[in-house]
C-alpha atoms as a PDB file:
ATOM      1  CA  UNK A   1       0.000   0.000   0.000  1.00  0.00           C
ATOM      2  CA  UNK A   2       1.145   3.630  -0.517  1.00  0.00           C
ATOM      3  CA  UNK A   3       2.167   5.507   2.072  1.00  0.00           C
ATOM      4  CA  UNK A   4       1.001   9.030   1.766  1.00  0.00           C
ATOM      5  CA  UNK A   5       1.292  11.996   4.017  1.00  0.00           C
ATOM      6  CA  UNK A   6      -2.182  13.700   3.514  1.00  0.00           C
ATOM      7  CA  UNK A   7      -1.633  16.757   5.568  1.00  0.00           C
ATOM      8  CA  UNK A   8       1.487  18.169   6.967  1.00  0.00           C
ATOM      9  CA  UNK A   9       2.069  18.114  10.724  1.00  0.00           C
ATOM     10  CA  UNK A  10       1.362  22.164  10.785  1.00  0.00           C
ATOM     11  CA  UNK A  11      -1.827  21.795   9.522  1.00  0.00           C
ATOM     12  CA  UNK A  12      -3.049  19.011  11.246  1.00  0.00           C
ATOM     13  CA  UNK A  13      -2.019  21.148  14.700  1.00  0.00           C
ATOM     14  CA  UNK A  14      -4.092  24.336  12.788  1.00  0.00           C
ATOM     15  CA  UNK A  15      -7.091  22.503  12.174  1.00  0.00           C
ATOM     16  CA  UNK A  16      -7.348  20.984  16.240  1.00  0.00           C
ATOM     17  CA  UNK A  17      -6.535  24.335  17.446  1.00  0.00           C
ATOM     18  CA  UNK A  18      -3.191  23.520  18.745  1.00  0.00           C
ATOM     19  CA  UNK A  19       0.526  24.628  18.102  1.00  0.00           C
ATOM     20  CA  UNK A  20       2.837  23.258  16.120  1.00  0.00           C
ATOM     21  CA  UNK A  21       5.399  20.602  16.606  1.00  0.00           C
ATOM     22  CA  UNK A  22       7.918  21.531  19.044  1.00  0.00           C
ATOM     23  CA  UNK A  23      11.457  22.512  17.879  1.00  0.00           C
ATOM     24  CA  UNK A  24      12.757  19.214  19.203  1.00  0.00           C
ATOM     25  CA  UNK A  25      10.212  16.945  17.608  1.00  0.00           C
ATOM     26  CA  UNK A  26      11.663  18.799  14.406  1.00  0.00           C
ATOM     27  CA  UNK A  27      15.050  18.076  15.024  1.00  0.00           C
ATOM     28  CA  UNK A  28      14.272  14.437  15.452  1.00  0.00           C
ATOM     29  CA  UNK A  29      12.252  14.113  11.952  1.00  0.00           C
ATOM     30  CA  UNK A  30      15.373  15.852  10.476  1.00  0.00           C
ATOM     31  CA  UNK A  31      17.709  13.491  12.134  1.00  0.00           C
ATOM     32  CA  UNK A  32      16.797  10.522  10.427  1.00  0.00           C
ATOM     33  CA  UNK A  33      18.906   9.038   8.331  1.00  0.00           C
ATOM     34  CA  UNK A  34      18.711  10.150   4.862  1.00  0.00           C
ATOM     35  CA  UNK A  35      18.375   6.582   2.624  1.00  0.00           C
ATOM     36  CA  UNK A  36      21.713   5.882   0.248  1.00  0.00           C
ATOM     37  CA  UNK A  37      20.815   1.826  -1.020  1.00  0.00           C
ATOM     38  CA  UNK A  38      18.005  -0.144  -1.247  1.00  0.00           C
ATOM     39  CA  UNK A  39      18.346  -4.036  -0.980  1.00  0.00           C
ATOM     40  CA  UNK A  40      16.465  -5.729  -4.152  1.00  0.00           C
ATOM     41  CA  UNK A  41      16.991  -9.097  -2.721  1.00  0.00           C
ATOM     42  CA  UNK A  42      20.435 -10.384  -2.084  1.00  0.00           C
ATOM     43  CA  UNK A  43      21.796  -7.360  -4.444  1.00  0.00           C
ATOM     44  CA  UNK A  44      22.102  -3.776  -2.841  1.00  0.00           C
ATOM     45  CA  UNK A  45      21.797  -0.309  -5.338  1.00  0.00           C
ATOM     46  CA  UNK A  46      21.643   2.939  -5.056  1.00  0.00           C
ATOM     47  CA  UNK A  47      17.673   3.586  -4.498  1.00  0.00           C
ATOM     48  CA  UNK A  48      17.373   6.801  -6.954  1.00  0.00           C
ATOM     49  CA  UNK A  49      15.359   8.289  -3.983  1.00  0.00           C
ATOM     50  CA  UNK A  50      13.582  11.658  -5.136  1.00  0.00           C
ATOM     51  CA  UNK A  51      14.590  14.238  -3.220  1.00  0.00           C
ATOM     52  CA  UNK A  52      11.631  16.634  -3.683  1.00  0.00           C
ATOM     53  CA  UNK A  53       9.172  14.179  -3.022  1.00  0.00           C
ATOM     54  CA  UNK A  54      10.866  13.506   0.479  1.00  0.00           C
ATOM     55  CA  UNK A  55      10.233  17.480   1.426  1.00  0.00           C
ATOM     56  CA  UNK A  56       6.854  17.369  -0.078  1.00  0.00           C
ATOM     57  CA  UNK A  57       5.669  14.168   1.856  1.00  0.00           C
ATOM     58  CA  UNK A  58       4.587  12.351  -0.074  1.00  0.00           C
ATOM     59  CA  UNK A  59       6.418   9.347   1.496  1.00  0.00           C
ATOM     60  CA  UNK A  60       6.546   8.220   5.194  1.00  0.00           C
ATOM     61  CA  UNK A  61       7.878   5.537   6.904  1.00  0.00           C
ATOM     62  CA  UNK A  62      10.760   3.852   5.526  1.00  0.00           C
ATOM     63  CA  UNK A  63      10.896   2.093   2.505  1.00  0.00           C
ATOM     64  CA  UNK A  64      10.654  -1.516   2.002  1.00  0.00           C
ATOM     65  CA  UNK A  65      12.928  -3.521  -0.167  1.00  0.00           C
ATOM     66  CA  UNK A  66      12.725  -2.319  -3.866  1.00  0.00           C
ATOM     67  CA  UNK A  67      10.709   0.867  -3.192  1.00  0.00           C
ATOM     68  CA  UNK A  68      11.874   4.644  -3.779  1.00  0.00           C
ATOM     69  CA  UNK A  69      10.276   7.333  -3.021  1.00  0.00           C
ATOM     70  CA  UNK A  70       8.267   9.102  -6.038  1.00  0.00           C
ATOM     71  CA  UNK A  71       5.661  11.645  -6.927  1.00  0.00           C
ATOM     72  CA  UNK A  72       3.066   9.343  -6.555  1.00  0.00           C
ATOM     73  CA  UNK A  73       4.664   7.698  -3.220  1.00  0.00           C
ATOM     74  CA  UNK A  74       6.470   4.861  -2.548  1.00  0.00           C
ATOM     75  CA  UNK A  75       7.458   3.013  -5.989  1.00  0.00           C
ATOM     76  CA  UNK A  76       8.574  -0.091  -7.970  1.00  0.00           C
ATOM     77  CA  UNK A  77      12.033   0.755  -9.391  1.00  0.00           C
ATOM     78  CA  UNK A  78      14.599  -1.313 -10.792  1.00  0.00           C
ATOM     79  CA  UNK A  79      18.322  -0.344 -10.759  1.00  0.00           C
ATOM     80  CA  UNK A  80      21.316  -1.291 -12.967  1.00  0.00           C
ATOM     81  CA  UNK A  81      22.453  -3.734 -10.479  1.00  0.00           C
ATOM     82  CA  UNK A  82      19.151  -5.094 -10.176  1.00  0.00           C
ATOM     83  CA  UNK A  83      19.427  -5.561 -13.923  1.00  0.00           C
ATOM     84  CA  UNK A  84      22.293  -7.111 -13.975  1.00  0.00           C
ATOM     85  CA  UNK A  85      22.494  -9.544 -11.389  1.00  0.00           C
ATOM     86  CA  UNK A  86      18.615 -10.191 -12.675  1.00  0.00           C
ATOM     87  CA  UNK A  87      17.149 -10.089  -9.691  1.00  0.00           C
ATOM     88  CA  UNK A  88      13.524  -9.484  -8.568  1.00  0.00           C
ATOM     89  CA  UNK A  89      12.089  -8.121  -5.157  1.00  0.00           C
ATOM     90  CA  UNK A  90       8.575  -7.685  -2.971  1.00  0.00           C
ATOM     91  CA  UNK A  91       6.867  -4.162  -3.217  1.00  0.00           C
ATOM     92  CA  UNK A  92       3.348  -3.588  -2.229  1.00  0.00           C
ATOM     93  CA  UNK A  93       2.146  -2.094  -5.639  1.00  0.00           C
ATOM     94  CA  UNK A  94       3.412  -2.220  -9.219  1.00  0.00           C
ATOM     95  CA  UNK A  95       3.433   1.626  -9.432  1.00  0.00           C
ATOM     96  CA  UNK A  96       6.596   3.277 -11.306  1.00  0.00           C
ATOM     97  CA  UNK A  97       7.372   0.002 -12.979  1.00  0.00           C
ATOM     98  CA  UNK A  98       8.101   0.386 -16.132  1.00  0.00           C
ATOM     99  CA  UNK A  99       6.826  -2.941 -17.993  1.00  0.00           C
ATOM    100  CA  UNK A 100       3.551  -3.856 -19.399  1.00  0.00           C
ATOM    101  CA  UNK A 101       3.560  -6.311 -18.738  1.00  0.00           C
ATOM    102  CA  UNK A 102       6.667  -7.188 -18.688  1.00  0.00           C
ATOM    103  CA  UNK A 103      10.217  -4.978 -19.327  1.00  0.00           C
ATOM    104  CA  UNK A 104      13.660  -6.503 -20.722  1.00  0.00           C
ATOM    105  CA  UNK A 105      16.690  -5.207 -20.519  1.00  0.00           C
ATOM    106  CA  UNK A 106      20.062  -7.077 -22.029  1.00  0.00           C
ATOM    107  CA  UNK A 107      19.584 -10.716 -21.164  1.00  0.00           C
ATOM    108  CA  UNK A 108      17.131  -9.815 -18.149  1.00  0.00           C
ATOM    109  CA  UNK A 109      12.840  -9.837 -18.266  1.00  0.00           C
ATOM    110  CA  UNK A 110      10.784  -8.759 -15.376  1.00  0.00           C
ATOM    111  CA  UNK A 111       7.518  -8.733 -14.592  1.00  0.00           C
ATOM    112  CA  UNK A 112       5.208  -6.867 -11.583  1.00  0.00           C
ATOM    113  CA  UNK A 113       2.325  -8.508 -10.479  1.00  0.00           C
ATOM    114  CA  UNK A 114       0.751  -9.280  -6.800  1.00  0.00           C
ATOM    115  CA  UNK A 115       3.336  -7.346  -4.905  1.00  0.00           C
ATOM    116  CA  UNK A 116       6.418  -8.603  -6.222  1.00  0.00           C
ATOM    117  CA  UNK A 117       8.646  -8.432  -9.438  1.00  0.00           C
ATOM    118  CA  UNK A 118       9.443 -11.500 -10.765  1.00  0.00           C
ATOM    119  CA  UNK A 119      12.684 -11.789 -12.971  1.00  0.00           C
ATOM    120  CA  UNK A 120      14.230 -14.457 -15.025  1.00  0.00           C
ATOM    121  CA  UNK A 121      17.175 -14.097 -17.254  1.00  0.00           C
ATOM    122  CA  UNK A 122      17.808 -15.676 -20.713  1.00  0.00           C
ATOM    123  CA  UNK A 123      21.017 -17.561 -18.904  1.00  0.00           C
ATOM    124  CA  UNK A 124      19.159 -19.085 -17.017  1.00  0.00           C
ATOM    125  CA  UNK A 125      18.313 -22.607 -18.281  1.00  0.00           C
ATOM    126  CA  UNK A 126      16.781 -24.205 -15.642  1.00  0.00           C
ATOM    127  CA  UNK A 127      13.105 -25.603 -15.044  1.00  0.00           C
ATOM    128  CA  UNK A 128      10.688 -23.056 -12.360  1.00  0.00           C
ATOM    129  CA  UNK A 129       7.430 -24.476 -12.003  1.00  0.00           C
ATOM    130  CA  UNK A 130       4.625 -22.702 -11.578  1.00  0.00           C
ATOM    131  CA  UNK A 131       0.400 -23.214 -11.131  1.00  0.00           C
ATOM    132  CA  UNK A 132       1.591 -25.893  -8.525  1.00  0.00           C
ATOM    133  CA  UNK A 133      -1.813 -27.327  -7.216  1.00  0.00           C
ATOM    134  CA  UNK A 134      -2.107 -30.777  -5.428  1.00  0.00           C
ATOM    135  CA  UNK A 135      -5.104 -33.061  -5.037  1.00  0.00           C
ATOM    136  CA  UNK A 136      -6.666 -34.672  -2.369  1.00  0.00           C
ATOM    137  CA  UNK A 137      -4.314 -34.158   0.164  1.00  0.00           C
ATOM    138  CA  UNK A 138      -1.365 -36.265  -1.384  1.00  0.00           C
ATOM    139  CA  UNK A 139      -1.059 -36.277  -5.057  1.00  0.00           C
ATOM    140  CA  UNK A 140       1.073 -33.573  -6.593  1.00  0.00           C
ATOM    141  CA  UNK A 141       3.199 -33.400 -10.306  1.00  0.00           C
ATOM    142  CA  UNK A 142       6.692 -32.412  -9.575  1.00  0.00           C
ATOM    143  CA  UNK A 143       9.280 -31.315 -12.508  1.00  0.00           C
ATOM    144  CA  UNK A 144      12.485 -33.386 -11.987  1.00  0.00           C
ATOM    145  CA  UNK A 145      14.253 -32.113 -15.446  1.00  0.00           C
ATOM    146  CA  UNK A 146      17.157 -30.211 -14.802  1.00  0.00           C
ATOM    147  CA  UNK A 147      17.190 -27.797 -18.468  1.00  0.00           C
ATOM    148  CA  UNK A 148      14.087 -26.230 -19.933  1.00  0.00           C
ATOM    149  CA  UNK A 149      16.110 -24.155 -22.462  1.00  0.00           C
ATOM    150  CA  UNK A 150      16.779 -25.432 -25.423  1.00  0.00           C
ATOM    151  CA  UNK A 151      17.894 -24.297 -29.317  1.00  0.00           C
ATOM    152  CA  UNK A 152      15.834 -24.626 -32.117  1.00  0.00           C
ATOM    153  CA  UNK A 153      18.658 -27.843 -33.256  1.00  0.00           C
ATOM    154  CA  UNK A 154      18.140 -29.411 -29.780  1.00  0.00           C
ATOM    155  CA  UNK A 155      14.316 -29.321 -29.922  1.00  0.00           C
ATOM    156  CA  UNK A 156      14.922 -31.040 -33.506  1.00  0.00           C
ATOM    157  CA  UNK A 157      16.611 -33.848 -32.306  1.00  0.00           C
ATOM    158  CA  UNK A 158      14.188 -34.420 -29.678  1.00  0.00           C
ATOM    159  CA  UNK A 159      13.953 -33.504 -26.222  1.00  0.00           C
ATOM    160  CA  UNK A 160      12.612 -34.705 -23.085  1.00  0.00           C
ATOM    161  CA  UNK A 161      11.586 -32.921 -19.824  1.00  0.00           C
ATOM    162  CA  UNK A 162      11.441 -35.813 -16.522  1.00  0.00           C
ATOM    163  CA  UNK A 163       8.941 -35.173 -14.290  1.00  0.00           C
ATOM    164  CA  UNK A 164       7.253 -37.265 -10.894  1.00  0.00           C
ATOM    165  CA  UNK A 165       3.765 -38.346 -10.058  1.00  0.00           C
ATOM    166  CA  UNK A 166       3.932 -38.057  -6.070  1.00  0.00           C
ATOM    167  CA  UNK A 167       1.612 -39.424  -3.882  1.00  0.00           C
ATOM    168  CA  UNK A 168       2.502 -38.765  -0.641  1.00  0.00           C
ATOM    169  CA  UNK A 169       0.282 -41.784   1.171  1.00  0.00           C
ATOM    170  CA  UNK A 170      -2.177 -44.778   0.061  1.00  0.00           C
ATOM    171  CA  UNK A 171      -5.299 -42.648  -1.209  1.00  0.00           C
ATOM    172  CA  UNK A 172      -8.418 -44.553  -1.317  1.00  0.00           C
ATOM    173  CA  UNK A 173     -12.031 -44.209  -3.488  1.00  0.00           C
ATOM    174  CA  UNK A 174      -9.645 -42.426  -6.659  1.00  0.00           C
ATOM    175  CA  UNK A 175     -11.164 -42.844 -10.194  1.00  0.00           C
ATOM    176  CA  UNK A 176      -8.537 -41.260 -12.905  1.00  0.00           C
ATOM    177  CA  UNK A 177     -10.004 -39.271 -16.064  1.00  0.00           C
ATOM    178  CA  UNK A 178      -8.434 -39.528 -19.201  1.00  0.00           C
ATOM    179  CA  UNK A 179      -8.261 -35.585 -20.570  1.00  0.00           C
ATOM    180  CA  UNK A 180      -7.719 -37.469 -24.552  1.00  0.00           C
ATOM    181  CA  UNK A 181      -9.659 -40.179 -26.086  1.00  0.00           C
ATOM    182  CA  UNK A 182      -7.035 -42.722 -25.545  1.00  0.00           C
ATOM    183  CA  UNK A 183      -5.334 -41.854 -22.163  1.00  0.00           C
ATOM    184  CA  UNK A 184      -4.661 -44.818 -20.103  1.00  0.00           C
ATOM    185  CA  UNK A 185      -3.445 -45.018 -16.604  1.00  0.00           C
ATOM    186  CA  UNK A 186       0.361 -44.926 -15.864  1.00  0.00           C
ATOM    187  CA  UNK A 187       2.298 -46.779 -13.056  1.00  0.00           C
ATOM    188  CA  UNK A 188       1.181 -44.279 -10.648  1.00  0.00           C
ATOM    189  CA  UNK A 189      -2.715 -45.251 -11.453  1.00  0.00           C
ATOM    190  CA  UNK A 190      -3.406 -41.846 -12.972  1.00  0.00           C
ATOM    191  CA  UNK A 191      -3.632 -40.970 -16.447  1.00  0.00           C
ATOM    192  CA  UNK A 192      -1.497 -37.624 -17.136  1.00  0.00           C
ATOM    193  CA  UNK A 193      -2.182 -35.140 -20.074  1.00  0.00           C
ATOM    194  CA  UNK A 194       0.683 -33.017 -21.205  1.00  0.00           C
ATOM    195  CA  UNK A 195       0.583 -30.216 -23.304  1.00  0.00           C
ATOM    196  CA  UNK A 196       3.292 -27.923 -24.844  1.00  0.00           C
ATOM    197  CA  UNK A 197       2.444 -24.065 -26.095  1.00  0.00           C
ATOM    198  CA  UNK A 198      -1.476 -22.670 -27.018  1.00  0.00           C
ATOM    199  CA  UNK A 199      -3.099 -23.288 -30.223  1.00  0.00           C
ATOM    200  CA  UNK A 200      -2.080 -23.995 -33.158  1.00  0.00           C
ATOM    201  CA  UNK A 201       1.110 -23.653 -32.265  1.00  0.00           C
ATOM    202  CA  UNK A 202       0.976 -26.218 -29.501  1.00  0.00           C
ATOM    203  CA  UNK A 203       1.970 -30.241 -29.086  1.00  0.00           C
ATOM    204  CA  UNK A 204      -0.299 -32.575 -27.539  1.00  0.00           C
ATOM    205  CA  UNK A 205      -1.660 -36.574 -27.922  1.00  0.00           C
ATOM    206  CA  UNK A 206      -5.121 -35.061 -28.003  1.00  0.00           C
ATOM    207  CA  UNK A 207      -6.418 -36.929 -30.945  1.00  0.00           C
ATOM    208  CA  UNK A 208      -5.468 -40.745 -30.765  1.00  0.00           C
ATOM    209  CA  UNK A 209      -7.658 -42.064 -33.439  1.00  0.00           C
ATOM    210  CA  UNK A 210     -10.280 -45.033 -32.552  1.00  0.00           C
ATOM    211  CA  UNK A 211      -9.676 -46.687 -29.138  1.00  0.00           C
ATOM    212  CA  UNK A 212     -11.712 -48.600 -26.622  1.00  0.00           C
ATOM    213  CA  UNK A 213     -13.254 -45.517 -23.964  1.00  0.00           C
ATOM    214  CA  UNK A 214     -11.090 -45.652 -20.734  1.00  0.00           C
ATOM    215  CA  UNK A 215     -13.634 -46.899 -17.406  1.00  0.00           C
ATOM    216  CA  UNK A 216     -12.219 -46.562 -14.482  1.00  0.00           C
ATOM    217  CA  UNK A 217     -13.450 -47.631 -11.062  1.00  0.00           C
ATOM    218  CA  UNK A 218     -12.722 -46.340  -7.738  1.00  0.00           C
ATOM    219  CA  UNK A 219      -9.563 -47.814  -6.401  1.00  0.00           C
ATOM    220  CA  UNK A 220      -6.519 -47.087  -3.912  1.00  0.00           C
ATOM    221  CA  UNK A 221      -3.505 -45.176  -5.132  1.00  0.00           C
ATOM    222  CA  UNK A 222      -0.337 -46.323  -3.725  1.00  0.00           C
ATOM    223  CA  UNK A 223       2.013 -44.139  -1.698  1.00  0.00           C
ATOM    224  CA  UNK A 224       5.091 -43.574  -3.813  1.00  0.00           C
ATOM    225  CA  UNK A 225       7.104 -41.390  -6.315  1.00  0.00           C
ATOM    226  CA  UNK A 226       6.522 -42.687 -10.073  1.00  0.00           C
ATOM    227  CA  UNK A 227       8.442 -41.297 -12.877  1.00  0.00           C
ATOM    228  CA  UNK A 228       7.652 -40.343 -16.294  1.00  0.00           C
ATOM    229  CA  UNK A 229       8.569 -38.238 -19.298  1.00  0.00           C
ATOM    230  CA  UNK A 230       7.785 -35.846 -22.039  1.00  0.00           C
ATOM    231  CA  UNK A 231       9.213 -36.127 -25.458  1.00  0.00           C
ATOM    232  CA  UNK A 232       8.924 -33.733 -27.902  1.00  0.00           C
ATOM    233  CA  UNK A 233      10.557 -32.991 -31.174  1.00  0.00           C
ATOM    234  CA  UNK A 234      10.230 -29.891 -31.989  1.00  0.00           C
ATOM    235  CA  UNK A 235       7.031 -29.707 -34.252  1.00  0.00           C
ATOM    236  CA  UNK A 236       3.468 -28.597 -33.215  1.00  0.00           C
ATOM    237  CA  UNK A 237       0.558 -31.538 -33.854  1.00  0.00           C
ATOM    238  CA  UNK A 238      -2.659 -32.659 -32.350  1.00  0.00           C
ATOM    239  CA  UNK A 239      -1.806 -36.295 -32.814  1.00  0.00           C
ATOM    240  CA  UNK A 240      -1.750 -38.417 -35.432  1.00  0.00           C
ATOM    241  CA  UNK A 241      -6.021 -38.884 -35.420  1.00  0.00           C
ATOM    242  CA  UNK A 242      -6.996 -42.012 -37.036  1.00  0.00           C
ATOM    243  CA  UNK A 243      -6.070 -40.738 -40.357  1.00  0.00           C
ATOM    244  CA  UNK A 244      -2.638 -40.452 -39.784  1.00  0.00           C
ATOM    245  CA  UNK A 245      -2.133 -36.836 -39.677  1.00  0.00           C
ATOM    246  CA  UNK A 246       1.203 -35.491 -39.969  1.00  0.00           C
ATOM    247  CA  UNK A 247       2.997 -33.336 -37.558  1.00  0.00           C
ATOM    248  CA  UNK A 248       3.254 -29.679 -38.192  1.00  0.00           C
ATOM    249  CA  UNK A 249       5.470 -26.750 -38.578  1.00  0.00           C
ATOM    250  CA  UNK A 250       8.665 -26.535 -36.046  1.00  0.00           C
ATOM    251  CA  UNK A 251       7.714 -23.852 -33.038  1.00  0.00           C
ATOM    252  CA  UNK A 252       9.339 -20.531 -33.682  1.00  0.00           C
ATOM    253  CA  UNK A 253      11.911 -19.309 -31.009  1.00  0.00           C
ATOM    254  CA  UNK A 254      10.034 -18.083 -27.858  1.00  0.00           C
ATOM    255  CA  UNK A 255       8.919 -19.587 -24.698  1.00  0.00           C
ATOM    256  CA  UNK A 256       6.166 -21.731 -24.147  1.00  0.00           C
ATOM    257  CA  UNK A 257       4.158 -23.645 -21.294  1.00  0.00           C
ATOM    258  CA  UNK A 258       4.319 -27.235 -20.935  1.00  0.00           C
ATOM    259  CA  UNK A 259       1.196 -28.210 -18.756  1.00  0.00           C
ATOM    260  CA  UNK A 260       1.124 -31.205 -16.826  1.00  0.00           C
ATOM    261  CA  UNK A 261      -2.369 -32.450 -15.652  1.00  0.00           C
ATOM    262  CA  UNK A 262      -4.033 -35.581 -13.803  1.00  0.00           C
ATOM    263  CA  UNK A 263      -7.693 -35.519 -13.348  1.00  0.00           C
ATOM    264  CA  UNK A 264     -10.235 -37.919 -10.922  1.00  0.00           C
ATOM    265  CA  UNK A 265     -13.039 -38.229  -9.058  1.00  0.00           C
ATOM    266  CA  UNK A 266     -12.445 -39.474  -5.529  1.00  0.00           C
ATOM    267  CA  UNK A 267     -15.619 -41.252  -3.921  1.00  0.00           C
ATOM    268  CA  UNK A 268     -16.315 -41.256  -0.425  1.00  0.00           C
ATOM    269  CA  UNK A 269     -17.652 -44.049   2.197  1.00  0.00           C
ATOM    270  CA  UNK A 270     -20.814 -42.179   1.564  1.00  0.00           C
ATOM    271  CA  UNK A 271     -21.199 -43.026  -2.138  1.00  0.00           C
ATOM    272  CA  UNK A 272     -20.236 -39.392  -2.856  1.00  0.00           C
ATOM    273  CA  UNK A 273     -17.535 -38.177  -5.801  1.00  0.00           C
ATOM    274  CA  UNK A 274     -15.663 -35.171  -5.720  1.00  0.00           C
ATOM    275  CA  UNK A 275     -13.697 -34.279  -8.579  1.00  0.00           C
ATOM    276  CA  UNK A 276      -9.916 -33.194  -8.461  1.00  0.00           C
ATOM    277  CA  UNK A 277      -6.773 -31.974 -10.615  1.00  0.00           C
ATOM    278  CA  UNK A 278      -3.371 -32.263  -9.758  1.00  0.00           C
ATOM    279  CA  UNK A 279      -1.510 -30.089 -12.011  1.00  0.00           C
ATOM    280  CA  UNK A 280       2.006 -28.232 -12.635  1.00  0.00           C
ATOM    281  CA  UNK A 281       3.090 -26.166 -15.428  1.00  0.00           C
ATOM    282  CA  UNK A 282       6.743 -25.216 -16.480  1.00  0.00           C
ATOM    283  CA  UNK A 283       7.986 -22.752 -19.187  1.00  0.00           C
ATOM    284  CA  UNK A 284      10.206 -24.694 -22.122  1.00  0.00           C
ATOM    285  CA  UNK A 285      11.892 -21.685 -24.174  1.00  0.00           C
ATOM    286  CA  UNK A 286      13.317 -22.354 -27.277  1.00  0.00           C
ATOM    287  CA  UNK A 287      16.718 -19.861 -28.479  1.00  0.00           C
ATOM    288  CA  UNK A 288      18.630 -19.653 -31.853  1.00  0.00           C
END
């Protein structure tokens, strides 16, 4: 939240009918520090403070990481070594950043959303996931796959991106959905859908061809970590269909989602089903 001074201390006093602040409550106002470096996580840089906006007031308190004091307040600001070391911090509201969404500078992008700015350079090669939700208490998708950056030549050749079906105890009453028309339960006992980018330019098993309909029946799921793994070459398709359908055009360079996704119903002692998702999605970018 931004922390404005509304009215100065001198008219507050005028308006109750009292004095003003006493010379010593002045002095110890003006003997506050004055505010030389901000931290922006583990890196510290010079915080670009605005000088006239201290003397107006239009800041009070002290700043948190990764705010400066603007016109409009306390503000999101990012500094060169911010930048550089690609680094993001918290800060109450996205005002004064500069992106919109998102800004880039050299190798660096950022983003500011829900108090903080997120940052993630082009280096970086690694897997983050992200909409991490887990089902019924114990069953959650965890990325194992060390690299989620790839070239355009890698992608060609074929890739593949590891990733665990955890169930963290014996879960009982669990009927898996298949999200395709041929999906068939793994060694965990759930049947995972995985997709790559949006449409069209996106890779899937969505469209199998002809194939008996999956029925499941309630059953337990065993307490254990099961592995499995995407492949992908490159290309965008749908699936092959049952008229063979050949894969598409190779994805551009850019970065795209690879959604991971196991859905149920889990039936109670009561007769009662309630439906669930595990799911986890990653970003697989693609470079020159």
């Amino acid at each position: 939240m931004r922390r404005m001074v509304a009215v100065t201390l001198a008219a507050l006093a005028s308006a109750c009918g009292g004095s003003t602040p006493a010379d010593s409550d002045t002095a110890a106002v003006d003997s506050q520090p004055d505010v030389d470096t901000v931290a922006f996580g583990d890196v510290a840089g010079p915080a670009d403070v605005s000088a006239s906006a201290e003397v107006s007031g239009s800041c009070v308190g002290g700043p948190t990481p990764g705010e400066t004091c603007g016109p409009t307040g306390w503000e999101c600001h990012m500094n060169d070594s911010n930048w550089q070391a690609c680094t993001g911090f918290m800060c109450s509201e996205c005002i004064g950043f500069a992106g919109t969404p998102s800004q880039t500078v050299g190798d660096c992008t950022c983003t500011c959303a829900s108090g903080a700015v997120l940052c993630k350079s082009a280096k970086d090669t690694s897997c983050h996931m992200h909409d991490h939700v887990a089902a019924a208490d114990a069953i959650h998708i965890e990325v194992t796959a060390a690299k989620c950056q790839f070239t355009l030549a890698e992608a060609a050749a074929g890739i593949t991106i590891g990733y665990d079906i955890v169930i963290d105890h014996d879960v009982v009453g669990i009927t898996p959905q298949t999200q395709t028309g041929c999906g068939q339960p793994g060694p965990s006992g759930l049947i995972v859908f995985e997709k790559l980018g949006v449409d069209p330019t996106s890779y899937c098993l969505c469209e199998s061809g002809h194939c008996a309909p999956y029925v499941g029946k309630p059953g337990v799921l065993s307490k254990g970590t099961f592995g499995q793994t995407f492949t992908w070459d490159g290309k965008a398709w749908n699936g092959p269909s049952d008229t063979g359908t050949p894969e598409g055009a190779a994805f551009p360079v850019g970065t795209y989602t690879l959604v991971l996704s196991a859905k149920g119903t889990q039936t109670a002692a009561n007769g009662s089903a309630t439906p669930f998702e595990a799911k986890t999605s990653v970003d697989v970018t693609l470079v020159p």
